[in-house]
Protein backbone atom coordinates (compact mmCIF):
# COMPACT_ATOMS: atom_id res chain seq x y z
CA UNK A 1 0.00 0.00 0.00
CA UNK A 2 1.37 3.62 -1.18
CA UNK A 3 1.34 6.08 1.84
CA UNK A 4 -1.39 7.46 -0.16
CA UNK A 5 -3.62 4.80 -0.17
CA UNK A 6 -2.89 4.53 3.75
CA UNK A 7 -3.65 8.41 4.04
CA UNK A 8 -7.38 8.12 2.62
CA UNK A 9 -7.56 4.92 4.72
CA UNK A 10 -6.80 6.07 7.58
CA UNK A 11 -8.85 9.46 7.14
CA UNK A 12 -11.63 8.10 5.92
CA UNK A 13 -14.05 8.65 9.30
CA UNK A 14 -13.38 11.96 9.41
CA UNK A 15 -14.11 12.46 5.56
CA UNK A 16 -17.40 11.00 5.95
CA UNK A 17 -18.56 13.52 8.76
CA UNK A 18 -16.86 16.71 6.60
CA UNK A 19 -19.30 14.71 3.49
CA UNK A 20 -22.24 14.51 5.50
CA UNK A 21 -22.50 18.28 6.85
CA UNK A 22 -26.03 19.00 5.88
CA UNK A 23 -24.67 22.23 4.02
CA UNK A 24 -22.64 19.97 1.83
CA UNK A 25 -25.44 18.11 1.08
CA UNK A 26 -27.84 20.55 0.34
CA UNK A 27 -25.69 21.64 -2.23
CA UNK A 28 -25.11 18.56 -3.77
CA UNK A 29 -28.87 17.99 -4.00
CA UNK A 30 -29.89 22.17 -4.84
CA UNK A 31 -32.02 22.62 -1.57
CA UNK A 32 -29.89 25.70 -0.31
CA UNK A 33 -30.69 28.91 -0.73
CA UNK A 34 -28.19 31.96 -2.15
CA UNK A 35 -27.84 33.05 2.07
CA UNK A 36 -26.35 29.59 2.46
CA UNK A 37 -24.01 29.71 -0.20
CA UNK A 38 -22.77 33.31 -0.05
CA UNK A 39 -22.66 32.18 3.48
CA UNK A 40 -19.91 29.32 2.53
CA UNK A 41 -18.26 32.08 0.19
CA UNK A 42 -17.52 34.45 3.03
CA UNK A 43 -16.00 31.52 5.31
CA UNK A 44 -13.93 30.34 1.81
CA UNK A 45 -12.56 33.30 1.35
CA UNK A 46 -11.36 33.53 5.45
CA UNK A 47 -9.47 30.51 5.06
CA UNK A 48 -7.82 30.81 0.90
CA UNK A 49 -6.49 33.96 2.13
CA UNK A 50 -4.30 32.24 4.17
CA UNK A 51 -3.37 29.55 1.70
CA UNK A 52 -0.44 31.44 0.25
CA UNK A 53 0.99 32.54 3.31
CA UNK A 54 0.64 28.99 5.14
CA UNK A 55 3.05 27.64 1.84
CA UNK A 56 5.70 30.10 2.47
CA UNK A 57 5.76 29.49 6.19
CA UNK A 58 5.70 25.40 5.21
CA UNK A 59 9.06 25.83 3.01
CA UNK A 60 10.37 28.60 5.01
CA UNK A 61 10.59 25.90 7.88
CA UNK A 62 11.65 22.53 5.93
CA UNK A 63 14.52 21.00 6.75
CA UNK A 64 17.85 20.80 4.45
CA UNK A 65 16.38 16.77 3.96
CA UNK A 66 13.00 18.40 2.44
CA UNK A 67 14.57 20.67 0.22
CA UNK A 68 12.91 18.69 -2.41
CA UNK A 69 9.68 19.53 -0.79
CA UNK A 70 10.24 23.34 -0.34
CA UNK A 71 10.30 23.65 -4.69
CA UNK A 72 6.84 21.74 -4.79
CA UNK A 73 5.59 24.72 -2.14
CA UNK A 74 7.10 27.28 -4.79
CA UNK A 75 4.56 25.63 -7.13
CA UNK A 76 2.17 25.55 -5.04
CA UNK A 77 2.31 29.03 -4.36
CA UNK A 78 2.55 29.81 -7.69
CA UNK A 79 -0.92 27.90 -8.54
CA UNK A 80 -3.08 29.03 -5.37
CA UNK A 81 -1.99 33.30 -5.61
CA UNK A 82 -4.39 35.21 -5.89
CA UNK A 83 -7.41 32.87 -5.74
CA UNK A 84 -9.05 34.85 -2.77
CA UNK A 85 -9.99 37.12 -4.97
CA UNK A 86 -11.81 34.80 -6.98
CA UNK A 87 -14.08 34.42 -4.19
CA UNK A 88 -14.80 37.98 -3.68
CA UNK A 89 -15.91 38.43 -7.22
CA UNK A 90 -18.12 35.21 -6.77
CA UNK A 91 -19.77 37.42 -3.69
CA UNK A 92 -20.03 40.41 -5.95
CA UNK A 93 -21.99 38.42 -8.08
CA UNK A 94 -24.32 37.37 -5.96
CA UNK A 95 -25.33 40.67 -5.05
CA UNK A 96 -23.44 41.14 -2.11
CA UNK A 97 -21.02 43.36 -0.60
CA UNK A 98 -17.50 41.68 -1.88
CA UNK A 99 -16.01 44.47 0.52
CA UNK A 100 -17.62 43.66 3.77
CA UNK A 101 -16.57 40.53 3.65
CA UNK A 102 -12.74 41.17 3.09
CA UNK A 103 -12.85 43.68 5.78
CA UNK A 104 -14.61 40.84 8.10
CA UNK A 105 -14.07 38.55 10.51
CA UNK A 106 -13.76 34.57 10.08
CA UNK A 107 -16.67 32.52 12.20
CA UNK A 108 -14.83 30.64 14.99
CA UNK A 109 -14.27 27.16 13.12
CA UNK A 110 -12.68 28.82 10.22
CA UNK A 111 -10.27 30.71 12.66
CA UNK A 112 -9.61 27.81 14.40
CA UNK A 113 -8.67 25.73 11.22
CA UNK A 114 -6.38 28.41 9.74
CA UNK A 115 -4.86 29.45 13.46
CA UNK A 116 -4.38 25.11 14.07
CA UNK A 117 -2.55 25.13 10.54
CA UNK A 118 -0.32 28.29 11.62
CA UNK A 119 0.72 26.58 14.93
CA UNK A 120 1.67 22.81 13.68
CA UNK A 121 3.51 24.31 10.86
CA UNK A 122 5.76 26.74 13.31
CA UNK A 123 5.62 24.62 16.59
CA UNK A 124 5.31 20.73 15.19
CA UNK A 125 6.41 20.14 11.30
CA UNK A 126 5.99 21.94 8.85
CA UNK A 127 5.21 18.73 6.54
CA UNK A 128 1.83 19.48 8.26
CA UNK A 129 0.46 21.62 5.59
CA UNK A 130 0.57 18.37 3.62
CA UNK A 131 -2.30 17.62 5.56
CA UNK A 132 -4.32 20.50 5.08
CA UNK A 133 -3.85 19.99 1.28
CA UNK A 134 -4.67 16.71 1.04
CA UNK A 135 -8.21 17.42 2.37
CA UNK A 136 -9.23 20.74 0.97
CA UNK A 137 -7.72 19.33 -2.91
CA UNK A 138 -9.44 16.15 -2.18
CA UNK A 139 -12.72 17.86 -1.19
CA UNK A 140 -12.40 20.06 -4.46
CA UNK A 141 -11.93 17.37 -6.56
CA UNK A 142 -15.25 15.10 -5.70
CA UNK A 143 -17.45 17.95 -4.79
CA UNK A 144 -16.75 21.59 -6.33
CA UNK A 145 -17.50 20.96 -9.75
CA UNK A 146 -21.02 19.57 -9.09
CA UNK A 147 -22.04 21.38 -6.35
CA UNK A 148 -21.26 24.61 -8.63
CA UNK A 149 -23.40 22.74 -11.46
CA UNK A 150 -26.33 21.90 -9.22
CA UNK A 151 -26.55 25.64 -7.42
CA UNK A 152 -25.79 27.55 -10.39
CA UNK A 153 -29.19 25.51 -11.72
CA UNK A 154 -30.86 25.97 -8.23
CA UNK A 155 -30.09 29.02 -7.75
CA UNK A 156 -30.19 30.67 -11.37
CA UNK A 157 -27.36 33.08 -10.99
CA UNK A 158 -24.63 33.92 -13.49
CA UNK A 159 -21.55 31.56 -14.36
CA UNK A 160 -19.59 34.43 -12.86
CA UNK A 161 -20.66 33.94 -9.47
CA UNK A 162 -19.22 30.11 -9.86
CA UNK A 163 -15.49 30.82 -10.74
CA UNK A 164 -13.94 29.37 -7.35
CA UNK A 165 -16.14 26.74 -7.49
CA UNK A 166 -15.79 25.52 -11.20
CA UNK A 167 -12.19 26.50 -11.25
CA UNK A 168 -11.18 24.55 -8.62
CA UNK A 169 -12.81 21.56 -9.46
CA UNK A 170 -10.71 20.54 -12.67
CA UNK A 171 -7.87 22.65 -11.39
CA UNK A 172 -7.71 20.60 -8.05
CA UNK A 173 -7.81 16.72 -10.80
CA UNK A 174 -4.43 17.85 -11.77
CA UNK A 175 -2.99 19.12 -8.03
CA UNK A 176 -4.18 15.58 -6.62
CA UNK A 177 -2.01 13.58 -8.94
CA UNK A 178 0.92 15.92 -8.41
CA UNK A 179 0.22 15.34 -4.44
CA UNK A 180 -0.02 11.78 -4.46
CA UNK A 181 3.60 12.15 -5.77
CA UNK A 182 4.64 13.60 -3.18
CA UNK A 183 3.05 12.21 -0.23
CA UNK A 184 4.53 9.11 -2.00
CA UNK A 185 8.16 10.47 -1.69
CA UNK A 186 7.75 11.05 2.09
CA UNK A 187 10.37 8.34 3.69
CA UNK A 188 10.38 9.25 7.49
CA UNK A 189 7.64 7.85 10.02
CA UNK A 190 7.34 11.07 12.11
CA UNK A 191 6.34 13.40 8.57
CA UNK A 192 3.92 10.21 7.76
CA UNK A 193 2.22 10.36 10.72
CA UNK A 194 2.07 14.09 11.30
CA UNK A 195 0.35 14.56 7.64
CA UNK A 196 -1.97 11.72 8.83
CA UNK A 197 -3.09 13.24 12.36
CA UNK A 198 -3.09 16.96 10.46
CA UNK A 199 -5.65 15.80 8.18
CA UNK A 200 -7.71 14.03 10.60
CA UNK A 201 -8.05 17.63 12.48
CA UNK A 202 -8.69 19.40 9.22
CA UNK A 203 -11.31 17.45 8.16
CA UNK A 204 -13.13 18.19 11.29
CA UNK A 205 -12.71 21.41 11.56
CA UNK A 206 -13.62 22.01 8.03
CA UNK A 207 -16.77 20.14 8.64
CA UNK A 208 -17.25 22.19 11.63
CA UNK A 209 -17.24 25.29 9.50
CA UNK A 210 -19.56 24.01 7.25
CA UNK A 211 -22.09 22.80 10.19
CA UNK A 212 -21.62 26.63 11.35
CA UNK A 213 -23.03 27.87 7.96
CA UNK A 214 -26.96 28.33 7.59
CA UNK A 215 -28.88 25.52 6.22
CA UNK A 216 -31.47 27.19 3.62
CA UNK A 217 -34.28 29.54 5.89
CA UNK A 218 -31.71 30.21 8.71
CA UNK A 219 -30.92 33.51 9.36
CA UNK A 220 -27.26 34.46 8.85
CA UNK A 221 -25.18 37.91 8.70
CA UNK A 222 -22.95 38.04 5.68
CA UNK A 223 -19.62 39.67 6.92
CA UNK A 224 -21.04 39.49 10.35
């Protein structure tokens, strides 16, 4: 078995409960309304804006032994600037107020996600962020592209308020097979099991984001 394979194995538990948030399903199946999704844009947004800077503080930290691992960052980083934005001119298109929510706070469970990342990448191992990627790619990959699909019907708004969505979907096919490569290069127990117990966390806190978010008919405050 690749370390891969044992990655999804083991994290496989904790991607069911991210799966089964009721937000995540609603999507999937067009029963949310645009408050629920602009919702889920807002909290997006709170956590890619920290994407870029959690890279550079990943190879920034690697060890002479990683080196190989601090150019596939640089890619990284590369591929994933800028893509914040993205999400702000997915809110704009929805009618809302794109500004608000860059001048906002985070709900608690996206803090906590992007604050957890922050601390096992400066006080653990950096070969956490591994983690982080492995479950936010993987959830891209099997969900973004139809849940944009299914809301853009749902909801009847433009293609334009879909770009982080749709993007990221094919986008993320292509970052998953680069990632498997390197998860598959990893050769020392401790970096194993660190990108293991990293995604474990990040799967549930990303599924407690998502089971902060409005279901369709609750009342939430965009940017609030």
């Amino acid at each position: 078995m690749t370390f891969y394979d044992e990655l999804r194995q083991a994290t496989a538990t904790e991607k069911h409960y991210l799966f089964s948030s009721p937000l995540i399903q609603g999507a999937l199946h067009g029963t949310v309304d645009i408050s629920s999704y602009t919702a889920f844009l807002e909290q997006a947004f709170h956590h890619v804006s920290h994407t870029v800077p959690l890279l550079m503080a990943c190879g920034a930290r690697l060890p002479a032994r990683l080196e190989w691992l601090r150019g596939a960052m640089a890619e990284y980083i590369e591929e994933e600037y800028g893509h914040q934005e993205w999400i702000l001119n997915d809110i704009k298109a929805c009618g809302e107020d794109s500004e608000a929510v860059r001048n906002g706070r985070p709900a608690l469970a996206t803090e906590l996600m992007v604050s957890t990342m922050y601390d096992r990448i400066n006080r653990l191992n950096p070969v956490s962020m591994l983690g982080m990627i492995f479950v936010l790619e993987g959830t891209s990959v099997e969900l973004a592209t139809s849940a944009a699909n299914t809301l853009q019907t749902s909801l009847n708004l433009p293609h334009t308020a879909f770009s982080y969505l749709s993007s990221h979907g094919a986008l993320d096919q292509e970052h998953m097979k680069f990632y498997e490569k390197l998860v598959n290069s990893l050769d020392n127990d401790d970096d194993k099991a660190c990108v293991i117990d990293t995604a474990k966390v990040v799967y549930t806190l990303y599924a407690q984001m998502f089971r902060s978010l409005p279901v369709s008919g609750e009342n939430y405050a965009l940017a609030g």
